[in-house]
N, C-alpha and C. Protein backbone atom coordinates (compact mmCIF):
# COMPACT_ATOMS: atom_id res chain seq x y z
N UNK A 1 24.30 248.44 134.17
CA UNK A 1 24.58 249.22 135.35
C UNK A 1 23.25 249.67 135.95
N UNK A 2 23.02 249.17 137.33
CA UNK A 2 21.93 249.64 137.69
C UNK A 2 22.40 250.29 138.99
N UNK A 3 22.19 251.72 139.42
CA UNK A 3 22.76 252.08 140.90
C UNK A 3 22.17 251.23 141.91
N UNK A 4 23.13 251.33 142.90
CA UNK A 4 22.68 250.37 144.25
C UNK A 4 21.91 251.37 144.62
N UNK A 5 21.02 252.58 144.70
CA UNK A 5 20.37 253.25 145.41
C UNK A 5 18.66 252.78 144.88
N UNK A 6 18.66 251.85 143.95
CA UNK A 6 17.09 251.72 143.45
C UNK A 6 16.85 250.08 144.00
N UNK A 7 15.69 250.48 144.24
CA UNK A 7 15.18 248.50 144.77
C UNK A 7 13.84 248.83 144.12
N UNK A 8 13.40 247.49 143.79
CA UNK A 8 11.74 246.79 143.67
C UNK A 8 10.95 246.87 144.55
N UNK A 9 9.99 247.09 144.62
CA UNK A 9 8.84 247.03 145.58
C UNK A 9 7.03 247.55 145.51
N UNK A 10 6.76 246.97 146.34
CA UNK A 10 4.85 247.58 145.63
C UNK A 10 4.56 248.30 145.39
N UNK A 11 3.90 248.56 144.22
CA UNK A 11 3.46 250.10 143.66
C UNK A 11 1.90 249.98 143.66
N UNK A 12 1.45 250.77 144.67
CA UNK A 12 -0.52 250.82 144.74
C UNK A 12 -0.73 250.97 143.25
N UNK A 13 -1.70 250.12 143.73
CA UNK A 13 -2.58 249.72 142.30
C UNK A 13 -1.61 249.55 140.81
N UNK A 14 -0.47 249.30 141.15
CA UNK A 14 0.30 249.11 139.99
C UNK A 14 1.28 247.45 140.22
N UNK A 15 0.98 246.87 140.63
CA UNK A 15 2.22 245.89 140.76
C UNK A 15 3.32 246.36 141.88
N UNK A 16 4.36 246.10 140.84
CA UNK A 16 5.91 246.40 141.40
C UNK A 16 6.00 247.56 140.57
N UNK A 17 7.18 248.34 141.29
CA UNK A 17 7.46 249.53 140.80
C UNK A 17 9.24 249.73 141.38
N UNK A 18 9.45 250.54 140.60
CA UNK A 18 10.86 251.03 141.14
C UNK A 18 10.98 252.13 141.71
N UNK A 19 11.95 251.99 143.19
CA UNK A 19 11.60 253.45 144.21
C UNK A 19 13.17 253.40 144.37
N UNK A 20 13.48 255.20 144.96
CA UNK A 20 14.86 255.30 145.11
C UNK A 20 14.55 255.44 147.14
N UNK A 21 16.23 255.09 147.30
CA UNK A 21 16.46 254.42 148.46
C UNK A 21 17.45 255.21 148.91
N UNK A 22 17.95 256.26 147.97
CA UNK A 22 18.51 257.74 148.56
C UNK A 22 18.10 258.79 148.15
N UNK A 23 18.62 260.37 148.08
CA UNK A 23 17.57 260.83 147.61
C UNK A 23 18.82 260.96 146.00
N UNK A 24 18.11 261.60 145.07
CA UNK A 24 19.10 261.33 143.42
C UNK A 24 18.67 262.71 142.50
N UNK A 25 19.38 263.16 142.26
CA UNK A 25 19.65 264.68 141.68
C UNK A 25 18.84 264.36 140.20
N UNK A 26 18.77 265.22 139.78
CA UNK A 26 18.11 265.43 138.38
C UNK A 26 19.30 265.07 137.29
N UNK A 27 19.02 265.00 136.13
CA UNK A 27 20.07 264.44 134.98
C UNK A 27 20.81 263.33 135.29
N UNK A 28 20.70 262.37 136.27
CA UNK A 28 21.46 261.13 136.99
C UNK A 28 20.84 260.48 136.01
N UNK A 29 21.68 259.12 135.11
CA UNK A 29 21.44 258.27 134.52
C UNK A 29 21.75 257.07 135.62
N UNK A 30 20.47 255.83 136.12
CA UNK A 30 20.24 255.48 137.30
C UNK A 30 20.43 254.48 136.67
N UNK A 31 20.43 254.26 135.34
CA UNK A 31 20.19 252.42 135.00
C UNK A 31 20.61 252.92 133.35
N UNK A 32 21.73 251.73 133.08
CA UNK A 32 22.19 251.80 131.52
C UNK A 32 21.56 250.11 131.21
N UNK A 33 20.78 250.14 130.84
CA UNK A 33 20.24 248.21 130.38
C UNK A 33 20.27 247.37 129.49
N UNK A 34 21.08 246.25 129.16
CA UNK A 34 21.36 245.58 127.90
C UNK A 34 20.11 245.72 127.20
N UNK A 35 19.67 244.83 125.89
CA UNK A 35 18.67 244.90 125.27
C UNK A 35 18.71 243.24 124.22
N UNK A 36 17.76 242.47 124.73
CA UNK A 36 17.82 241.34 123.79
C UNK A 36 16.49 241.90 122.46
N UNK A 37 17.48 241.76 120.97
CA UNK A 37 16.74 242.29 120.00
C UNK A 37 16.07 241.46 119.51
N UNK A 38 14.64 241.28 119.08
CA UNK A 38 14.02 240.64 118.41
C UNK A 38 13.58 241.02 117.11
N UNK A 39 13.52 239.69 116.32
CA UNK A 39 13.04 239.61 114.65
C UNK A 39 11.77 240.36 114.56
N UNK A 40 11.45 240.88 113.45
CA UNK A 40 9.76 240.96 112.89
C UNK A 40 9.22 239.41 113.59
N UNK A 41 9.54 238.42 113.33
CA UNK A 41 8.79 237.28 113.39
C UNK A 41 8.95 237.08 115.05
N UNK A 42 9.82 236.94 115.75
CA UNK A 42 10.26 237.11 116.96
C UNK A 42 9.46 237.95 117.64
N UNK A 43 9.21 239.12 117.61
CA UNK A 43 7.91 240.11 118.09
C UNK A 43 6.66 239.58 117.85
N UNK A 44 6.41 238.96 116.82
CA UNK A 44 5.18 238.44 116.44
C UNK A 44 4.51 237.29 117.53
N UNK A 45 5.32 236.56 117.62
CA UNK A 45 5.01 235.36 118.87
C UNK A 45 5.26 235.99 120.17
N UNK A 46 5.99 236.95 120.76
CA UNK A 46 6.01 236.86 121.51
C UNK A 46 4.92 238.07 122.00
N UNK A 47 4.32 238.99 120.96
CA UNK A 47 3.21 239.44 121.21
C UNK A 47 1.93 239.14 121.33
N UNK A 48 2.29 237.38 121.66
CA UNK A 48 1.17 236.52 121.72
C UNK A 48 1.08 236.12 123.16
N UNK A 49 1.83 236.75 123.80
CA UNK A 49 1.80 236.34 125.19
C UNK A 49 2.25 237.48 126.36
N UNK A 50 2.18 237.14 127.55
CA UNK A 50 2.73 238.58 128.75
C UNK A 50 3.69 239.09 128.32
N UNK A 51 4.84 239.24 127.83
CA UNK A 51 5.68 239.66 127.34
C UNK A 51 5.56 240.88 126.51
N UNK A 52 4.28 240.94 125.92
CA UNK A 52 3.57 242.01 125.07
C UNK A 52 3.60 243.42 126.08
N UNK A 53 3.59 243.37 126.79
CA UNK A 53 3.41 244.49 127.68
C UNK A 53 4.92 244.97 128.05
N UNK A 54 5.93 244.25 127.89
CA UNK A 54 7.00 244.50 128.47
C UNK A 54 8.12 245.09 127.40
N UNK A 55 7.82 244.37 126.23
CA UNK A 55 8.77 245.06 124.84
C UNK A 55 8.71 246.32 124.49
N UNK A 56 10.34 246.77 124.33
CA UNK A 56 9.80 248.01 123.46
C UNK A 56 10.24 248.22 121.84
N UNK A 57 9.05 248.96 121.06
CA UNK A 57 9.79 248.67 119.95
C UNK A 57 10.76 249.28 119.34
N UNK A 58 11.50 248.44 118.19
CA UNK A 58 12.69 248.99 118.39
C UNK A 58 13.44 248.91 116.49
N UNK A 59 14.63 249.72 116.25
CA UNK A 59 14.73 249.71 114.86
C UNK A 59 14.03 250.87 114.28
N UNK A 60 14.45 251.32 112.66
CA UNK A 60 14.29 252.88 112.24
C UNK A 60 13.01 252.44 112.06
N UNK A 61 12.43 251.52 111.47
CA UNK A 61 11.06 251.33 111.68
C UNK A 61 9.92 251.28 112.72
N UNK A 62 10.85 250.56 113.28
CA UNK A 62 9.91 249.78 114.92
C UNK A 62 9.14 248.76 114.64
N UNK A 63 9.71 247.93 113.52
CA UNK A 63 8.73 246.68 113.03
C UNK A 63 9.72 245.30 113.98
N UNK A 64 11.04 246.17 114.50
CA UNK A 64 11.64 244.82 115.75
C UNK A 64 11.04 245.56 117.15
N UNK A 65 11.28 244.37 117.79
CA UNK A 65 11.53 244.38 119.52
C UNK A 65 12.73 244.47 120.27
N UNK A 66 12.67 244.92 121.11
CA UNK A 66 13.75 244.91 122.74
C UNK A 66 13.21 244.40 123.59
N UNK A 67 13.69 243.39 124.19
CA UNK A 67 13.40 243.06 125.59
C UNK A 67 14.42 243.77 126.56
N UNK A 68 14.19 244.77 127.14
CA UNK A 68 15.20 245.28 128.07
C UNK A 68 15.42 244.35 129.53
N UNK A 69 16.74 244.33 129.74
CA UNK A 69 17.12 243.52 130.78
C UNK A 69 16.97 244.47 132.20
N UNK A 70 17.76 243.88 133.30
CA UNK A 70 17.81 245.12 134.23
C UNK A 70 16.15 245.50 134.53
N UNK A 71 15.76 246.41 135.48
CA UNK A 71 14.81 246.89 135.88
C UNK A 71 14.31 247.55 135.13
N UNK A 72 14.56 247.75 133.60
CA UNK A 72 13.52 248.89 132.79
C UNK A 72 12.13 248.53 132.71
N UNK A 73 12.05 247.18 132.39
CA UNK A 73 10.59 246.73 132.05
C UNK A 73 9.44 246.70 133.98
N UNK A 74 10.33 247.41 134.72
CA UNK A 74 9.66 247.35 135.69
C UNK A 74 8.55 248.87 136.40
N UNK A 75 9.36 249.58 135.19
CA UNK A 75 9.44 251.50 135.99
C UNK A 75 7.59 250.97 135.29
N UNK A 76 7.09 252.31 136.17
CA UNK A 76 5.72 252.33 135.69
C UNK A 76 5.19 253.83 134.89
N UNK A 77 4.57 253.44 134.15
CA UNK A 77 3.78 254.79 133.38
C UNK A 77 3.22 256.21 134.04
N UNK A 78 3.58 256.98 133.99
CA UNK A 78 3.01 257.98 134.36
C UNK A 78 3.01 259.29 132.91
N UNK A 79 2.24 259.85 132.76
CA UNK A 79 1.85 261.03 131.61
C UNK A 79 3.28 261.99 132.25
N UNK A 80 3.05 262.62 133.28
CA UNK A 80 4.12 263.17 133.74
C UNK A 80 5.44 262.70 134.71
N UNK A 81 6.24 262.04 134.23
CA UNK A 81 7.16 261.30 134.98
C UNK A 81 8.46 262.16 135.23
N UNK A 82 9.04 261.21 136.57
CA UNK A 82 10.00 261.79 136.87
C UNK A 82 11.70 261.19 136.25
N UNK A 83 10.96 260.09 134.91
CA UNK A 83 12.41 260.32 134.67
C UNK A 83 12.13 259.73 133.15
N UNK A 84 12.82 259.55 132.17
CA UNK A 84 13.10 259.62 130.90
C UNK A 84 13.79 257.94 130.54
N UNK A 85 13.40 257.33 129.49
CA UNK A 85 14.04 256.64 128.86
C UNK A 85 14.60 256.67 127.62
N UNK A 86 15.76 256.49 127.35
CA UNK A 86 16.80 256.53 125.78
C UNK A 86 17.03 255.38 125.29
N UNK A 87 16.64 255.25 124.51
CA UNK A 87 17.14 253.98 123.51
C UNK A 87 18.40 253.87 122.74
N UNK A 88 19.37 253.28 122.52
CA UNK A 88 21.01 253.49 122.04
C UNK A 88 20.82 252.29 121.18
N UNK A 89 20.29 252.43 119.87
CA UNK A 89 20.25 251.07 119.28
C UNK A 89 22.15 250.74 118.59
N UNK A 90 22.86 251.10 118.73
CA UNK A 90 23.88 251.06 118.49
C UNK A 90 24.78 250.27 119.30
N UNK A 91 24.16 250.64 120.76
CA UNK A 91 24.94 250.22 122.14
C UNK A 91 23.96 248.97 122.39
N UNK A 92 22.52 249.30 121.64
CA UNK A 92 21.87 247.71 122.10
C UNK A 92 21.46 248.03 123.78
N UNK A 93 21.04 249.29 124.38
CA UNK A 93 20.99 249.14 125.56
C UNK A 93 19.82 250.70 125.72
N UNK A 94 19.41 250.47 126.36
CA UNK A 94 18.24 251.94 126.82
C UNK A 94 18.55 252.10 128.38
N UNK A 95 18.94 253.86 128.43
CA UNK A 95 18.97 254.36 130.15
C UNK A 95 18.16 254.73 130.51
N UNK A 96 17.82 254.99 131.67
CA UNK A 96 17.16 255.57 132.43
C UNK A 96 17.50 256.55 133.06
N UNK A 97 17.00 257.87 132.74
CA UNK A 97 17.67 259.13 133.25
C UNK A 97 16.62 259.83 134.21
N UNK A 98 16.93 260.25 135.16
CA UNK A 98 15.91 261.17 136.32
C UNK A 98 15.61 262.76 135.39
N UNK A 99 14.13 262.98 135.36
CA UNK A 99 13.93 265.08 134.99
C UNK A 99 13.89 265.34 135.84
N UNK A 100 14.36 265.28 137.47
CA UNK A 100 13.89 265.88 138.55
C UNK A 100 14.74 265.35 140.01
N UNK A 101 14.24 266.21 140.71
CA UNK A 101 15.48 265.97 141.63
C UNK A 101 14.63 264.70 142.20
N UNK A 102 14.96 263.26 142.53
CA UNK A 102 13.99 262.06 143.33
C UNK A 102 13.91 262.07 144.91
N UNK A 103 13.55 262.23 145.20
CA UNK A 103 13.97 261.73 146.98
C UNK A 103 13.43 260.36 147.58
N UNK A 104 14.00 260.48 148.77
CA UNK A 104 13.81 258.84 149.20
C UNK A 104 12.69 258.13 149.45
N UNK A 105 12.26 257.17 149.03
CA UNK A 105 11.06 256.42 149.11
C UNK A 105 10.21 256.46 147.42
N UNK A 106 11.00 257.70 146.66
CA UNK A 106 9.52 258.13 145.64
C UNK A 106 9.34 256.88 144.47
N UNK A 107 8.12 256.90 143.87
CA UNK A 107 8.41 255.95 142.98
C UNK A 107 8.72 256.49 141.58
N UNK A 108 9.87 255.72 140.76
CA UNK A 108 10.23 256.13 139.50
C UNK A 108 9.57 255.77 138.29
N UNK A 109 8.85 256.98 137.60
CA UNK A 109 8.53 256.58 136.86
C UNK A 109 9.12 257.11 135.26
N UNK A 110 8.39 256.69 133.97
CA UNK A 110 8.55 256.82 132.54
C UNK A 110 7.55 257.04 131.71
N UNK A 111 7.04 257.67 131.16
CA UNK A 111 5.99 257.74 129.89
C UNK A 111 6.51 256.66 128.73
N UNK A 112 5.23 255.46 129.14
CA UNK A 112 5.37 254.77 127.66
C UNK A 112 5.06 254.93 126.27
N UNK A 113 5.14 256.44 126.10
CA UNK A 113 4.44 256.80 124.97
C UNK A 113 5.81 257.45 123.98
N UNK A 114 6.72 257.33 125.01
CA UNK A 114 8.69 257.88 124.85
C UNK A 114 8.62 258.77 124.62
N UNK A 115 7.36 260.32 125.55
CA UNK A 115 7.98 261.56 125.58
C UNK A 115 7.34 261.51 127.08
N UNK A 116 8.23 263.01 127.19
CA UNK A 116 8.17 263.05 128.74
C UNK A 116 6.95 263.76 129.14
N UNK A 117 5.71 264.20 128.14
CA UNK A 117 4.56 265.11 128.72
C UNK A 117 3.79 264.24 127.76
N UNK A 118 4.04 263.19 126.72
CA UNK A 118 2.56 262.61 126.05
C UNK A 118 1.99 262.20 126.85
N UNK A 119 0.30 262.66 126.72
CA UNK A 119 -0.82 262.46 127.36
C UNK A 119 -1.70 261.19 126.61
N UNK A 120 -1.53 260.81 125.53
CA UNK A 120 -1.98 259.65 124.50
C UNK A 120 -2.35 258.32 125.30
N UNK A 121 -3.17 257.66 125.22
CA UNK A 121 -3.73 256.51 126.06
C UNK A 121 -2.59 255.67 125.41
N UNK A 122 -2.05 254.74 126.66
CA UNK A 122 -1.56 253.62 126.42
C UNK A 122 -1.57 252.27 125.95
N UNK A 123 -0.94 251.50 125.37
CA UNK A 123 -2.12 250.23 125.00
C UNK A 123 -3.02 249.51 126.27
N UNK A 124 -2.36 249.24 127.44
CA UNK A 124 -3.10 248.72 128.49
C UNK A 124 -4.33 249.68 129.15
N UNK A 125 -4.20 250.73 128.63
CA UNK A 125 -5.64 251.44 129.00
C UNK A 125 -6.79 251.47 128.13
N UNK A 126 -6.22 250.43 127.04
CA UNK A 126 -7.72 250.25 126.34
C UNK A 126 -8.04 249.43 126.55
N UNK A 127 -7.64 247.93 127.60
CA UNK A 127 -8.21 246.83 128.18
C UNK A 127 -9.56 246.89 129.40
């Protein structure tokens, strides 16, 4: 489930990014996203290639992967973001929930660090 109110589009100095296209209340879950699970060995190869940037890990360990379907692998990093991601390893699927009220045009973002104030360098900021 992804709402019809979010589209793709350029994010300065970031690629693509995801922006809302109405304005969207706070606690709105905007995107529920399947999740293709990967092996220990399965993560291994595919952390051999672009894809590395896009997995998240996943399992009581975190020694598997998720490839999230849907627009998750698109939101961009921010330390302080305006919205939250959940992982449901049960449901096999991670949402996307808004902390804040969004309005139209803004871009949505997530802390890849999976809290909503870690300040911790990311892996792509040590490139």
């Amino acid at each position: 489930m992804i709402l019809p109110i979010l589209t793709i589009a350029p994010s300065p100095k970031r690629g693509r990014g995801v922006f809302a296209t109405e304005r969207i209340l706070m606690n709105t879950t905007i995107e529920i996203a399947p999740v293709i699970v990967l092996s220990k060995e399965e993560r291994h190869i595919v952390e051999q290639t672009l894809l590395y940037d896009y997995i998240f890990e996943w399992g009581e360990d975190q020694k598997l992967a998720a490839v999230a379907l849907g627009y998750v692998s698109i939101y961009n990093h921010a330390v302080h973001p305006n919205c939250m991601y959940d992982m449901n390893e049960e449901d096999q699927t991670i949402s996307i929930i808004t902390l804040k009220d969004i309005e139209i045009g803004d871009e949505l973002f997530i802390n890849y660090n999976a809290e909503t104030e870690e300040a911790s360098p990311v892996w792509f900021e040590h490139h």
